[in-house]
C-alpha atoms as a PDB file:
ATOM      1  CA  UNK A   1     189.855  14.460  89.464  1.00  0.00           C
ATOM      2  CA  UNK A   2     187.994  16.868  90.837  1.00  0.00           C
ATOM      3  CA  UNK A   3     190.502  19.010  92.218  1.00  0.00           C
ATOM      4  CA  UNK A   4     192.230  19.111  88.616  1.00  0.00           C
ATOM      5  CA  UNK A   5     188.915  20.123  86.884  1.00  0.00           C
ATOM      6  CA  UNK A   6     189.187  22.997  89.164  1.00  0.00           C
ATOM      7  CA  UNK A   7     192.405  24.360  88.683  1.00  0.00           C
ATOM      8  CA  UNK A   8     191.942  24.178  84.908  1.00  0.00           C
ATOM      9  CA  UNK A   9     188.813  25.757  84.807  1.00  0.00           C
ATOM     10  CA  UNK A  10     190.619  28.726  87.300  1.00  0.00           C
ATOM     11  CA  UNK A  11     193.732  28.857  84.896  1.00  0.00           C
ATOM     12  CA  UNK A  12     191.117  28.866  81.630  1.00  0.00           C
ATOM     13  CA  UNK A  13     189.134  31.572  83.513  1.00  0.00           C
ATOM     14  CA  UNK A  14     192.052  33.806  84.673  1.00  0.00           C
ATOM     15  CA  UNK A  15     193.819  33.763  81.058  1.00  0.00           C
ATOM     16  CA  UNK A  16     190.452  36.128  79.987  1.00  0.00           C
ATOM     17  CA  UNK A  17     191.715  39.796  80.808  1.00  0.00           C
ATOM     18  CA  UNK A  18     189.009  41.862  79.174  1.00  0.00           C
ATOM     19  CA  UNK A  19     186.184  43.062  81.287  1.00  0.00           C
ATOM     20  CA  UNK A  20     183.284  45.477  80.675  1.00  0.00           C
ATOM     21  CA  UNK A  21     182.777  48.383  82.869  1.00  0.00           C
ATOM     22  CA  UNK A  22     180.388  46.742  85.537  1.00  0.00           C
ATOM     23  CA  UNK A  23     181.927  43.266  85.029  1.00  0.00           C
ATOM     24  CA  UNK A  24     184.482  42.158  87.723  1.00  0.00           C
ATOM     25  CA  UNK A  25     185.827  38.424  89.141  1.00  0.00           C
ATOM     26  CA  UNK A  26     185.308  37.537  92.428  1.00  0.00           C
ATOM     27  CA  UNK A  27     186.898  34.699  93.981  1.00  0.00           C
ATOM     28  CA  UNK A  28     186.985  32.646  97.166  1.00  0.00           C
ATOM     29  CA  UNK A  29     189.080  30.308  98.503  1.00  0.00           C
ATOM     30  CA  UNK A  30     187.266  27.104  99.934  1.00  0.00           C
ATOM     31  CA  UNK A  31     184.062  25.557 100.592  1.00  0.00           C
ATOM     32  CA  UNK A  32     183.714  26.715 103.954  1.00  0.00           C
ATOM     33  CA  UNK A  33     180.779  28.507 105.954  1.00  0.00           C
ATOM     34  CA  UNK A  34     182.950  31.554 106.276  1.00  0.00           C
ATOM     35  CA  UNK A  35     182.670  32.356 102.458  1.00  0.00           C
ATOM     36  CA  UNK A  36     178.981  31.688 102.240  1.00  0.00           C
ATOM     37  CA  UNK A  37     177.808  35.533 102.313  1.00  0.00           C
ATOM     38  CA  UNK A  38     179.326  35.827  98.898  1.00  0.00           C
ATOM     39  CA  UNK A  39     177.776  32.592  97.691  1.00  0.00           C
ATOM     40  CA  UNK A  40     173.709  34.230  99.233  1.00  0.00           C
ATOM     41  CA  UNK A  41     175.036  37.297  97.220  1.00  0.00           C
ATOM     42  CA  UNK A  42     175.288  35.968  93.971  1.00  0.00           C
ATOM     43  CA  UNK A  43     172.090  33.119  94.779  1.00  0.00           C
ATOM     44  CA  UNK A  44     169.730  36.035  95.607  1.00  0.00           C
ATOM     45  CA  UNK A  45     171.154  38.169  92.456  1.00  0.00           C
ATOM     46  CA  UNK A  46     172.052  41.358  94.537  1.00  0.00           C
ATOM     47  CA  UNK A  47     175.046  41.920  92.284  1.00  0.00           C
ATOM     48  CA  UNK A  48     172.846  42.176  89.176  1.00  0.00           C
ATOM     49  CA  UNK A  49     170.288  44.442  91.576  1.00  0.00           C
ATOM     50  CA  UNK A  50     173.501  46.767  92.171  1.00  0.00           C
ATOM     51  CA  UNK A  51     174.310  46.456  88.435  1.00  0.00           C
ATOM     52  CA  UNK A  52     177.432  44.124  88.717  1.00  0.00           C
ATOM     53  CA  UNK A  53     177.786  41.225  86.410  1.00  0.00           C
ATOM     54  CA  UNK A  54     179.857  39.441  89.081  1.00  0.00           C
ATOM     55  CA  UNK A  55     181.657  36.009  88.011  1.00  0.00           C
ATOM     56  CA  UNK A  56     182.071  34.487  90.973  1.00  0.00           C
ATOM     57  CA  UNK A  57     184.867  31.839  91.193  1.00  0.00           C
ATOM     58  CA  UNK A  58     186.357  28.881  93.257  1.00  0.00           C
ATOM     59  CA  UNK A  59     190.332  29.592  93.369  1.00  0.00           C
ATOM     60  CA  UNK A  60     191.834  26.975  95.706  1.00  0.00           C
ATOM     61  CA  UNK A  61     194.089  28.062  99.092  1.00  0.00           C
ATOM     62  CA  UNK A  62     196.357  31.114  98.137  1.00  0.00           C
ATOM     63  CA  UNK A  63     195.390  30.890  94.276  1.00  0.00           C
ATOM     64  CA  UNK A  64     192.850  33.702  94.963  1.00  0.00           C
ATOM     65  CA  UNK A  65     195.064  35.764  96.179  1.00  0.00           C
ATOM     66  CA  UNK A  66     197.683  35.469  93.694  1.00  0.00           C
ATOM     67  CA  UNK A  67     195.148  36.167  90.609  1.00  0.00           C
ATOM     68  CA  UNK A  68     193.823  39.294  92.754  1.00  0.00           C
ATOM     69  CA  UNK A  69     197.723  40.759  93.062  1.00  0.00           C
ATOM     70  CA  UNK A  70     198.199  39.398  89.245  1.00  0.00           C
ATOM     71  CA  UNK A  71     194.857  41.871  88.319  1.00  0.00           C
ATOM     72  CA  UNK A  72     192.957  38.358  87.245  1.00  0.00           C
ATOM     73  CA  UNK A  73     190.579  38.643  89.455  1.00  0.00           C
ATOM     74  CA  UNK A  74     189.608  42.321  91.359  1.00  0.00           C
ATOM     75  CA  UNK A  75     187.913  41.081  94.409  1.00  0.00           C
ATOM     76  CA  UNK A  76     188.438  37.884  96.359  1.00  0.00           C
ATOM     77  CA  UNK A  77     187.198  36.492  99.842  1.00  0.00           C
ATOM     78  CA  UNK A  78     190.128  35.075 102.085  1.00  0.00           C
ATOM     79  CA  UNK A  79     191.385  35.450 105.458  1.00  0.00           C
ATOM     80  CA  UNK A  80     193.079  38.321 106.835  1.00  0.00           C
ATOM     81  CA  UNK A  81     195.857  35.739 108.218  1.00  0.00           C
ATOM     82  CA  UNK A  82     196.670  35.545 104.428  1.00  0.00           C
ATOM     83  CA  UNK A  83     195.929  39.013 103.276  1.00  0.00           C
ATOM     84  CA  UNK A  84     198.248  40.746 105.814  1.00  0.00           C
ATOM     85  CA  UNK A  85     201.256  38.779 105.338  1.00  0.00           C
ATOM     86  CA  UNK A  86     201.014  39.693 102.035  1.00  0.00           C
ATOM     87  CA  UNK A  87     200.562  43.793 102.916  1.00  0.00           C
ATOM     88  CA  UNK A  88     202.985  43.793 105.314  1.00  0.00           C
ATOM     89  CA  UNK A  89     206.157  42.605 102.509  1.00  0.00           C
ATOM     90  CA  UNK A  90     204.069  45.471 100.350  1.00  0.00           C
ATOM     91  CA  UNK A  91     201.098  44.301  98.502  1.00  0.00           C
ATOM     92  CA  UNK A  92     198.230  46.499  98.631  1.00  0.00           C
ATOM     93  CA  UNK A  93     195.337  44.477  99.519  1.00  0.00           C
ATOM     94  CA  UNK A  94     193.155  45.558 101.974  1.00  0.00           C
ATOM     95  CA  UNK A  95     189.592  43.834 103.208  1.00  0.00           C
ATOM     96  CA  UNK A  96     186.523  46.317 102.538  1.00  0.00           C
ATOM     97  CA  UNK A  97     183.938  43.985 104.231  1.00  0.00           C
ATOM     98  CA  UNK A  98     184.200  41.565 106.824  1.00  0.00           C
ATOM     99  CA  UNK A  99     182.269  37.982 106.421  1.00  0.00           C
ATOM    100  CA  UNK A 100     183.685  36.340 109.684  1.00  0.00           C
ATOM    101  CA  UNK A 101     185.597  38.242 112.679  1.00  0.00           C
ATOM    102  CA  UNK A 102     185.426  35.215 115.371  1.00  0.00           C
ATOM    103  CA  UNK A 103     186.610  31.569 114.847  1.00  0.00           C
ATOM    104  CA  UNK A 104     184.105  28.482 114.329  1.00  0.00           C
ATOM    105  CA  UNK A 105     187.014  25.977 114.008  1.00  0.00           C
ATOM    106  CA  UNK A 106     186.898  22.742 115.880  1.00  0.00           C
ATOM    107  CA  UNK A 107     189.928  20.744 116.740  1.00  0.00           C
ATOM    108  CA  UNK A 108     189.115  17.742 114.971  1.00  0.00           C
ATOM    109  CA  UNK A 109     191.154  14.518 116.447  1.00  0.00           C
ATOM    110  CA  UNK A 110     191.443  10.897 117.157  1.00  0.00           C
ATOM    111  CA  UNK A 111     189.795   9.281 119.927  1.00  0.00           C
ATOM    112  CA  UNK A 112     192.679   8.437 121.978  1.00  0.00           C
ATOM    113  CA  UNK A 113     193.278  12.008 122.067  1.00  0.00           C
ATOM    114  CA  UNK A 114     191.947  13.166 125.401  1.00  0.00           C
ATOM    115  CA  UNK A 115     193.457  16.307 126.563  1.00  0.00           C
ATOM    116  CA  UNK A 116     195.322  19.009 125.398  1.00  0.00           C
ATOM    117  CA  UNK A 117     198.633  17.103 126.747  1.00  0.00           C
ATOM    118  CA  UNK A 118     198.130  14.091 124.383  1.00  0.00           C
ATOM    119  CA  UNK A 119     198.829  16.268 121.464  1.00  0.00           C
ATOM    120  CA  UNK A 120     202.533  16.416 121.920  1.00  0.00           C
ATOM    121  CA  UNK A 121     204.160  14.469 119.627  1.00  0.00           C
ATOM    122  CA  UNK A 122     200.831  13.885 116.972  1.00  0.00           C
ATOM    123  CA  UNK A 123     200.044  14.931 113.355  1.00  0.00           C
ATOM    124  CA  UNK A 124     198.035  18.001 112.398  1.00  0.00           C
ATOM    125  CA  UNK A 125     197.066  18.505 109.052  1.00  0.00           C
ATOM    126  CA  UNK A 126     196.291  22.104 107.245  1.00  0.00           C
ATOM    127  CA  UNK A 127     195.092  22.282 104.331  1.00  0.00           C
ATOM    128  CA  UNK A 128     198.700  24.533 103.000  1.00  0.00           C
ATOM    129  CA  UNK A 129     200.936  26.314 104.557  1.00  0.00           C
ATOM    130  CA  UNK A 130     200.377  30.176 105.128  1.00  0.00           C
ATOM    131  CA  UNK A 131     196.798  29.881 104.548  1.00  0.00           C
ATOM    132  CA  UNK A 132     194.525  30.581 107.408  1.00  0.00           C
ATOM    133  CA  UNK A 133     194.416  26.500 108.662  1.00  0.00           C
ATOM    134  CA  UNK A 134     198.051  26.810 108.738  1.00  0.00           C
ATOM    135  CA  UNK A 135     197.804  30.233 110.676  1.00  0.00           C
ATOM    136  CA  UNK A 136     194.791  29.595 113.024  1.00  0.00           C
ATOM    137  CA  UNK A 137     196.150  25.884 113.989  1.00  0.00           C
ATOM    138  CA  UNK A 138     199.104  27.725 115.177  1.00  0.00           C
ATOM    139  CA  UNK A 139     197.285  30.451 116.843  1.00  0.00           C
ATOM    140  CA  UNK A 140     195.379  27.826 118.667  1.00  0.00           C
ATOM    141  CA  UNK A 141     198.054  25.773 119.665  1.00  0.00           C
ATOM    142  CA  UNK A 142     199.688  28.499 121.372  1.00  0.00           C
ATOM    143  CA  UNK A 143     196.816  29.692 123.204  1.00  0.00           C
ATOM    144  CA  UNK A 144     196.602  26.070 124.420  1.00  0.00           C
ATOM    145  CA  UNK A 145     200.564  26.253 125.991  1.00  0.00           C
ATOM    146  CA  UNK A 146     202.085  24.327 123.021  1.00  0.00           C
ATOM    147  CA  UNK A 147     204.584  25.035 120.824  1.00  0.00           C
ATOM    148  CA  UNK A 148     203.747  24.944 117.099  1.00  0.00           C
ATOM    149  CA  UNK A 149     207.118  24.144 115.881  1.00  0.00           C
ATOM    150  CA  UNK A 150     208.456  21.814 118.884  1.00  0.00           C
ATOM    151  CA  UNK A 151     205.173  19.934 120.134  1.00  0.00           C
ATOM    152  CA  UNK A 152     203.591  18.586 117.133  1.00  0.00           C
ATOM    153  CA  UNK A 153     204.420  18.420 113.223  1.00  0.00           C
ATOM    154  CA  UNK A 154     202.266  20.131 111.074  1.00  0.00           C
ATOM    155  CA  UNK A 155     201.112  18.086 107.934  1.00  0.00           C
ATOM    156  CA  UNK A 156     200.441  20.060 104.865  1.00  0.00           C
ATOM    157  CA  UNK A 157     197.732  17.968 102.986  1.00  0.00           C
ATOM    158  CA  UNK A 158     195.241  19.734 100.958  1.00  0.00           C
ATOM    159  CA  UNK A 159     192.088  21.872 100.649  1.00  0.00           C
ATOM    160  CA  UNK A 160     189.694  20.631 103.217  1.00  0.00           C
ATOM    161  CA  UNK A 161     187.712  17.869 101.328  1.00  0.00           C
ATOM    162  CA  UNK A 162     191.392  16.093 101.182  1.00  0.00           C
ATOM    163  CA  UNK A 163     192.325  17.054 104.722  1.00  0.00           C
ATOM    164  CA  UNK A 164     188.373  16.029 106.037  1.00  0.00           C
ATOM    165  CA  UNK A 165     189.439  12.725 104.192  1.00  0.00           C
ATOM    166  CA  UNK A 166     193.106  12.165 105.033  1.00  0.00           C
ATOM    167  CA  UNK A 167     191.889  13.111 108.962  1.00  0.00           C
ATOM    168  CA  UNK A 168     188.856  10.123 108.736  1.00  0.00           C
ATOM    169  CA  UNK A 169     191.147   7.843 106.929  1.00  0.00           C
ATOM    170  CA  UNK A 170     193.663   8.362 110.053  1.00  0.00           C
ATOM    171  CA  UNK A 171     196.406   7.381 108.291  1.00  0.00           C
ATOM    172  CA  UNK A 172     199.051  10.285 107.783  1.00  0.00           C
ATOM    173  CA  UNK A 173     197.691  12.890 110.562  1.00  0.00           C
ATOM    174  CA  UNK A 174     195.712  12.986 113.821  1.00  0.00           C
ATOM    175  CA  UNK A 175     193.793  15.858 113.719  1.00  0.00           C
ATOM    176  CA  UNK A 176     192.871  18.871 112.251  1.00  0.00           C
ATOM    177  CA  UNK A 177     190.953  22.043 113.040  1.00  0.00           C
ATOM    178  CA  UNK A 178     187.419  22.350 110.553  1.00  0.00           C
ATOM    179  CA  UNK A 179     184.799  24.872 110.626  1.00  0.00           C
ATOM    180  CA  UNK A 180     180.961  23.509 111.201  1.00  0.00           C
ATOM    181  CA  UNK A 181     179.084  21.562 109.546  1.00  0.00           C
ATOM    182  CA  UNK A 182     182.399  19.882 108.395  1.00  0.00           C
ATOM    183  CA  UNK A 183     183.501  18.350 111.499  1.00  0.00           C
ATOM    184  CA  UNK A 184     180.577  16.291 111.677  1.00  0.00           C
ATOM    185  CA  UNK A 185     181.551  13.603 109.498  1.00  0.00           C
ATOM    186  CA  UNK A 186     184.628  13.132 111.108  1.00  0.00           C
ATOM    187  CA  UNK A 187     182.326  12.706 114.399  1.00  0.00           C
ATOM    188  CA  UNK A 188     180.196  10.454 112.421  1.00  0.00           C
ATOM    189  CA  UNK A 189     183.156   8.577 112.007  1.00  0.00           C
ATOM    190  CA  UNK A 190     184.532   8.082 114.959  1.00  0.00           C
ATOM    191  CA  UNK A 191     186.488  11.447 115.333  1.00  0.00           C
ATOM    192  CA  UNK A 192     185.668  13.592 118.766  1.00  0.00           C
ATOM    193  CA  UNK A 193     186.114  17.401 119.183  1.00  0.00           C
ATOM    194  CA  UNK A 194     188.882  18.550 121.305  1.00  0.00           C
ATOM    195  CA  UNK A 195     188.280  22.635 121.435  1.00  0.00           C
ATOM    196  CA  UNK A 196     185.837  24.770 119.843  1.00  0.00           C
ATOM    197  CA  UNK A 197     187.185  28.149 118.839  1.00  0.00           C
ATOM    198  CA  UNK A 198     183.769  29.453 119.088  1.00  0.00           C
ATOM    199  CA  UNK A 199     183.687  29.507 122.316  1.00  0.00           C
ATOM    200  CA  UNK A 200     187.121  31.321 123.127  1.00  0.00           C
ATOM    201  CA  UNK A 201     186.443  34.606 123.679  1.00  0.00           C
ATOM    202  CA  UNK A 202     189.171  35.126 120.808  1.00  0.00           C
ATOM    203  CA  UNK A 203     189.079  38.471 118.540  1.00  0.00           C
ATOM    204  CA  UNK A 204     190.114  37.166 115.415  1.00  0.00           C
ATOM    205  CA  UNK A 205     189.445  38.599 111.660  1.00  0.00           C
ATOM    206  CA  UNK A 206     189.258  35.795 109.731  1.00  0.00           C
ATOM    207  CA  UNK A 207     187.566  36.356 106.624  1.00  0.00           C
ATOM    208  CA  UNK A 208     186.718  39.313 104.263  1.00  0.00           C
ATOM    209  CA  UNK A 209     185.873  40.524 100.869  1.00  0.00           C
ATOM    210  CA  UNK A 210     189.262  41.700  99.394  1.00  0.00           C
ATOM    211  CA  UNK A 211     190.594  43.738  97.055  1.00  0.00           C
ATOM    212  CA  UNK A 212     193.306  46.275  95.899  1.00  0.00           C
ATOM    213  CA  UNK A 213     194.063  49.548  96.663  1.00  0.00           C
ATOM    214  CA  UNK A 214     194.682  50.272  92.948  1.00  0.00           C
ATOM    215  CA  UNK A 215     191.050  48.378  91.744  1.00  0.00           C
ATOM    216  CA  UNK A 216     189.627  51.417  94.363  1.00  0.00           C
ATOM    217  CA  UNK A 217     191.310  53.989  92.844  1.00  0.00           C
ATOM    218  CA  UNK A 218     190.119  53.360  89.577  1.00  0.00           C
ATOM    219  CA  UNK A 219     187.058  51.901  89.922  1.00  0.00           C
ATOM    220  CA  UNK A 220     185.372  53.337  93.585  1.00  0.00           C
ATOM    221  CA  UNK A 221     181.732  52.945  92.390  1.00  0.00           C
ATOM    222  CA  UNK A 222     182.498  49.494  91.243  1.00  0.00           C
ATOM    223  CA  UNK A 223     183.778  48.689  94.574  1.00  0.00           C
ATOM    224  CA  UNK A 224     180.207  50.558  96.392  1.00  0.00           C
ATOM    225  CA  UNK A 225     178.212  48.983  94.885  1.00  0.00           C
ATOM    226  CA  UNK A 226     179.815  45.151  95.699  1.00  0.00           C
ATOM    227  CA  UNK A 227     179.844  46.671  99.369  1.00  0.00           C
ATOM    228  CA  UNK A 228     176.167  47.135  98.994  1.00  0.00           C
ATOM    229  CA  UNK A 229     175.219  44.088  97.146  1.00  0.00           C
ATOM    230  CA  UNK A 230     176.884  42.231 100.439  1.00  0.00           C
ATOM    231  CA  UNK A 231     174.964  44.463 102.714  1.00  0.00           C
ATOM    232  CA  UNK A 232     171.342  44.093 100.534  1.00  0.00           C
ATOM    233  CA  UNK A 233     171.904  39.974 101.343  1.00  0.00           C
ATOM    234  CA  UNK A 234     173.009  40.008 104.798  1.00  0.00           C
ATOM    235  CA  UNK A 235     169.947  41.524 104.919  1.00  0.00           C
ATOM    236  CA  UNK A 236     167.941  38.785 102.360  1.00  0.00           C
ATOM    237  CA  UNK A 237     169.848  35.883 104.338  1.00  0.00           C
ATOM    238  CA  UNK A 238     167.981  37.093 107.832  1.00  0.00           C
ATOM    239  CA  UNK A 239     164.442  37.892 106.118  1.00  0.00           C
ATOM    240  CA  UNK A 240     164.313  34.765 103.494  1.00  0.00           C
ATOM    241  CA  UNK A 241     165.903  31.707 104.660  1.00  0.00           C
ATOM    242  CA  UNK A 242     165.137  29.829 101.448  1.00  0.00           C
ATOM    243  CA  UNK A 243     167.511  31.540  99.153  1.00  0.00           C
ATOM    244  CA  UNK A 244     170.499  31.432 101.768  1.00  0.00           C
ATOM    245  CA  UNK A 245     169.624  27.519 102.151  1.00  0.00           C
ATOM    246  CA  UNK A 246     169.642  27.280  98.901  1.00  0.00           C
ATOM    247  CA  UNK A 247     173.189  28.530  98.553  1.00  0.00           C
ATOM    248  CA  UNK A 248     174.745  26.824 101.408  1.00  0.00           C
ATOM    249  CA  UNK A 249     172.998  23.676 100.279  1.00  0.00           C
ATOM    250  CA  UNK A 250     174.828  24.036  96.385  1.00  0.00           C
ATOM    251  CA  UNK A 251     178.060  24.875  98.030  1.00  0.00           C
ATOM    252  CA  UNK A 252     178.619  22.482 100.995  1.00  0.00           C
ATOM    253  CA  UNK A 253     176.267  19.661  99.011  1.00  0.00           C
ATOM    254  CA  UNK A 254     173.923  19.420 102.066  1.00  0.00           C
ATOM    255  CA  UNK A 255     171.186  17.581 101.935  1.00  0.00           C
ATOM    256  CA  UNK A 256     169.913  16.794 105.390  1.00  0.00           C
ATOM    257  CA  UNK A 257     167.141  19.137 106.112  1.00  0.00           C
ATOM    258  CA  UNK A 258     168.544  19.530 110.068  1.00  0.00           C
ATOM    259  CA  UNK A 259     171.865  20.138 108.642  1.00  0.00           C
ATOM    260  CA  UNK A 260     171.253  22.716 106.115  1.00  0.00           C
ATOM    261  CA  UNK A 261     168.770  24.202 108.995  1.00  0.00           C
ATOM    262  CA  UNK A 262     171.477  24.127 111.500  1.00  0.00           C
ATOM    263  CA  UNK A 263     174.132  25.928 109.204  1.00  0.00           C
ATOM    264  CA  UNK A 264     171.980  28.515 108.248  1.00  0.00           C
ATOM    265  CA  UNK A 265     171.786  29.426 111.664  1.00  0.00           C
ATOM    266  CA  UNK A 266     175.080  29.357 112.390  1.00  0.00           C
ATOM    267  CA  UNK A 267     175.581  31.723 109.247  1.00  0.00           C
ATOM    268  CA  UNK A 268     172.549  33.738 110.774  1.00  0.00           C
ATOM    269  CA  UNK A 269     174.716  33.993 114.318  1.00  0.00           C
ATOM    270  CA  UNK A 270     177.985  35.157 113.172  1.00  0.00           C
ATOM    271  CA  UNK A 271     176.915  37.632 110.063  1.00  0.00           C
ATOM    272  CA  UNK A 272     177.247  41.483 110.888  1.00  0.00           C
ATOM    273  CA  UNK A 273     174.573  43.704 109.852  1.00  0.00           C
ATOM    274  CA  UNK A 274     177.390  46.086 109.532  1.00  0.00           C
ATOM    275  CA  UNK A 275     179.737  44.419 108.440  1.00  0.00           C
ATOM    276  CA  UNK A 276     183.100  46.103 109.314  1.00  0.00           C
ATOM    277  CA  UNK A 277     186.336  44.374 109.490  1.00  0.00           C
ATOM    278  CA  UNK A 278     187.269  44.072 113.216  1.00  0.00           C
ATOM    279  CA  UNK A 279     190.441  46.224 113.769  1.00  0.00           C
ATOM    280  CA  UNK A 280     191.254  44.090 117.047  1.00  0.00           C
ATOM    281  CA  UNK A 281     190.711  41.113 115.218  1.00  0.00           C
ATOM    282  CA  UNK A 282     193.362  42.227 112.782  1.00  0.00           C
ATOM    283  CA  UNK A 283     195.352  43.033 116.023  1.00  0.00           C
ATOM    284  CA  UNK A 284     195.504  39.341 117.014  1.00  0.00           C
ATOM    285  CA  UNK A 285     196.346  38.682 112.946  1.00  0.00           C
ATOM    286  CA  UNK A 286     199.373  41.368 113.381  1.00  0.00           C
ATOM    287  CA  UNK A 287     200.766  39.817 116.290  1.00  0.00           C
ATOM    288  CA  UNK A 288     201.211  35.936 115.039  1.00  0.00           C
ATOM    289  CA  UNK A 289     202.332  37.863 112.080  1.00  0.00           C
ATOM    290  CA  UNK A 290     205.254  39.301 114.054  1.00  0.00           C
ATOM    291  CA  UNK A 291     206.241  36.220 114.721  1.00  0.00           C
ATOM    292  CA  UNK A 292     207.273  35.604 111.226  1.00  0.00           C
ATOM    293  CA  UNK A 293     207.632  39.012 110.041  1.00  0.00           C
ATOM    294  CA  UNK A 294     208.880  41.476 112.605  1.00  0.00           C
ATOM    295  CA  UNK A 295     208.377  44.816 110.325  1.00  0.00           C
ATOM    296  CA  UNK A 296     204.081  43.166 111.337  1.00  0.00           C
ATOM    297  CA  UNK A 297     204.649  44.473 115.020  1.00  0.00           C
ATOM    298  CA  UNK A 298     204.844  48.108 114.307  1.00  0.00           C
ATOM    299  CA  UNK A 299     202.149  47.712 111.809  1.00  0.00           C
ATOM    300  CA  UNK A 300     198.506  49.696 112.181  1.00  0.00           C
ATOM    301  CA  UNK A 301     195.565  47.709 111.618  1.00  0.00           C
ATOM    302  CA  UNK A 302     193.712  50.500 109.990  1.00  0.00           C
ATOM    303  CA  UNK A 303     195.968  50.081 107.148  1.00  0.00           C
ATOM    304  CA  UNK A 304     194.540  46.761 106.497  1.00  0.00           C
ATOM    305  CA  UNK A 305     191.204  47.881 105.598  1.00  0.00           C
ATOM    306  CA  UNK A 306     189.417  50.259 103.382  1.00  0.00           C
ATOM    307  CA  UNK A 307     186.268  50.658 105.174  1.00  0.00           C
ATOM    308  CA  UNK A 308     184.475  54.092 103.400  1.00  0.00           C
ATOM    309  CA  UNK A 309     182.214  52.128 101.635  1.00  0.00           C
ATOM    310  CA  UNK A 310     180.617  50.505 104.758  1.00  0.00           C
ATOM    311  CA  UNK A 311     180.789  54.193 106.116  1.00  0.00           C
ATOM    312  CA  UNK A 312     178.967  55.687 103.426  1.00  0.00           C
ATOM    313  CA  UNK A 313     176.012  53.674 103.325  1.00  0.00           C
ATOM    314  CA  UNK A 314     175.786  53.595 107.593  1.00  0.00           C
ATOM    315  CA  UNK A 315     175.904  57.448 107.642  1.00  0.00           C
ATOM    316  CA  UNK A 316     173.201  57.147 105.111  1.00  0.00           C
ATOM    317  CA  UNK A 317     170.893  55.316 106.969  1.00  0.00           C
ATOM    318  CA  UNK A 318     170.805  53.054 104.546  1.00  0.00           C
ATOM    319  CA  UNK A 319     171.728  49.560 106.704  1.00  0.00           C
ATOM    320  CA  UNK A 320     169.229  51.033 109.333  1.00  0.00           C
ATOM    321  CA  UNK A 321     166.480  51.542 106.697  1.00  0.00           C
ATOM    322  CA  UNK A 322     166.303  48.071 105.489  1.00  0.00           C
ATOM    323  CA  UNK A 323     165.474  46.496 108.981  1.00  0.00           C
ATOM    324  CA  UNK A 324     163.293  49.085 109.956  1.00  0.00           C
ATOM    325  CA  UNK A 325     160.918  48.989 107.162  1.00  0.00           C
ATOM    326  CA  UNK A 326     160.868  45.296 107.463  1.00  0.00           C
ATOM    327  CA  UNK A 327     159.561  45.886 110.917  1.00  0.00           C
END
């Protein structure tokens, strides 16, 4: 039920096509540690600060991107193993900000499932495929010696409170990769971690703040002063813990005082004061790309990203300003 009340209130939101001059969309595509910089943004009112009267949305999957390329929505934060796909066959998305450029998935299994060997033949579920649990579980099972489409059958189930559930219930797949604090209840349960991604030494852009070439074009200042707002509360989420607790806490329903403590430092650990996509991180997006889409191999990563934004306000001084006044 929940799930439907979603979608409607996406497909109510998205038939609106009227915006003022300062007002924009923003979506993001699950409820997942990796988006939570956008979620501190619009809890510690930076957009407002910046004079953006951002509507911040929760578009399931690949919906996001679809209502950014449809002009429903002018910003979105998604992976870049979904956004280059897409630029690659032509679209012109590119990521202005990064919000995660290493992975934090676990591999999520069954407790009979020892070693990397006693995958062969098992179930892993993503949450649809082409997103980025489709894309990374394929990433990692490569870098582990298997082969994604001989070695194991991929499940397509659902976003990842259905695939947390379908992977406890144990019924219909065997494991699945989840980013922190997610894969605890699955431990809770019974569950044990295979591999954690964070500790690969992996480059790997995974998410971003998104938008079209186009939406620059017309609407640069727009687009500065989103890059900004990001900046102003990666620099709030270090100096005020309460407000990015508070955020995390609304989004992932955490309650646990440890928990919520523990996330926010994991949020603390990965987020870039400078946030600039990684362009070898989009390398390692490029290349599984090829796999699929050979006109990927020849492709530049630079393309992928618009990053004179970030640029401006680091020649500036501005980034350096706000952590050395709060010294």
């Amino acid at each position: 039920m929940r799930v439907l009340i979603v979608i409607v209130l996406a497909a109510t939101l998205l038939g609106k096509t009227t915006f003022a001059a300062n007002k924009i969309r923003i979506g993001y595509s699950g409820m997942t540690i990796s988006n939570a910089m956008l979620w501190v943004t619009e809890e510690g009112k930076l957009f407002e600060k910046n004079g953006i009267d951002a509507e911040v949305l929760y578009l399931q999957t690949t919906l996001g991107q679809t209502a950014l390329l449809a002009g429903e929505i002018q910003m979105c934060v998604y992976s870049a193993a979904l956004l280059a796909p897409a630029r690659v066959q032509g679209a012109d998305v590119v990521m202005v900000t990064s919000f995660l450029s290493r992975p934090l998935y676990r591999l999520v299994v069954k407790p009979e499932i020892r070693t990397t060997a006693d995958l062969r033949g098992k179930r892993l579920g993503v949450t649809r495929f082409g997103t980025v649990s489709d894309w990374t579980t394929r990433l990692l099972l490569t870098k582990l010696g298997l082969d994604p489409e001989k070695d194991v059958t991929l499940v397509q189930v659902g976003d990842v409170p259905v695939l947390t559930t379908a992977l406890m219930q144990g019924k219909i797949i065997d494991g699945a990769i989840l980013q922190p604090p997610g894969h605890q209840r699955p431990q809770a349960a019974g569950m044990r971690v295979l591999v954690n991604m964070q500790e690969m030494d992996l480059p790997f852009q995974q998410t971003g703040l998104n938008t079209t070439q186009k939406f620059i074009a017309r609407n640069p200042d727009i687009v500065r002063r989103v890059v900004k707002s990001v900046i102003d509360a990666t620099y709030l989420m270090r100096n005020n813990p309460a407000v990015p607790k508070r955020a995390i806490g609304k989004r992932l329903q955490l309650r646990d005082e440890k928990e919520l403590e523990d996330t926010y430092q994991l949020l603390k650990s990965f987020t870039q004061i400078k946030p600039y996509p990684s362009l070898e991180g989009f390398k390692t997006v490029l290349g599984e790309t090829a796999k699929r889409l050979p006109a990927a191999k020849n492709a530049d990563a630079k393309d992928f990203v618009e990053t004179r934004f970030i640029e401006e306000l680091d020649r500036s001084g501005y980034i350096d300003g706000l952590y050395i006044v709060s010294k």
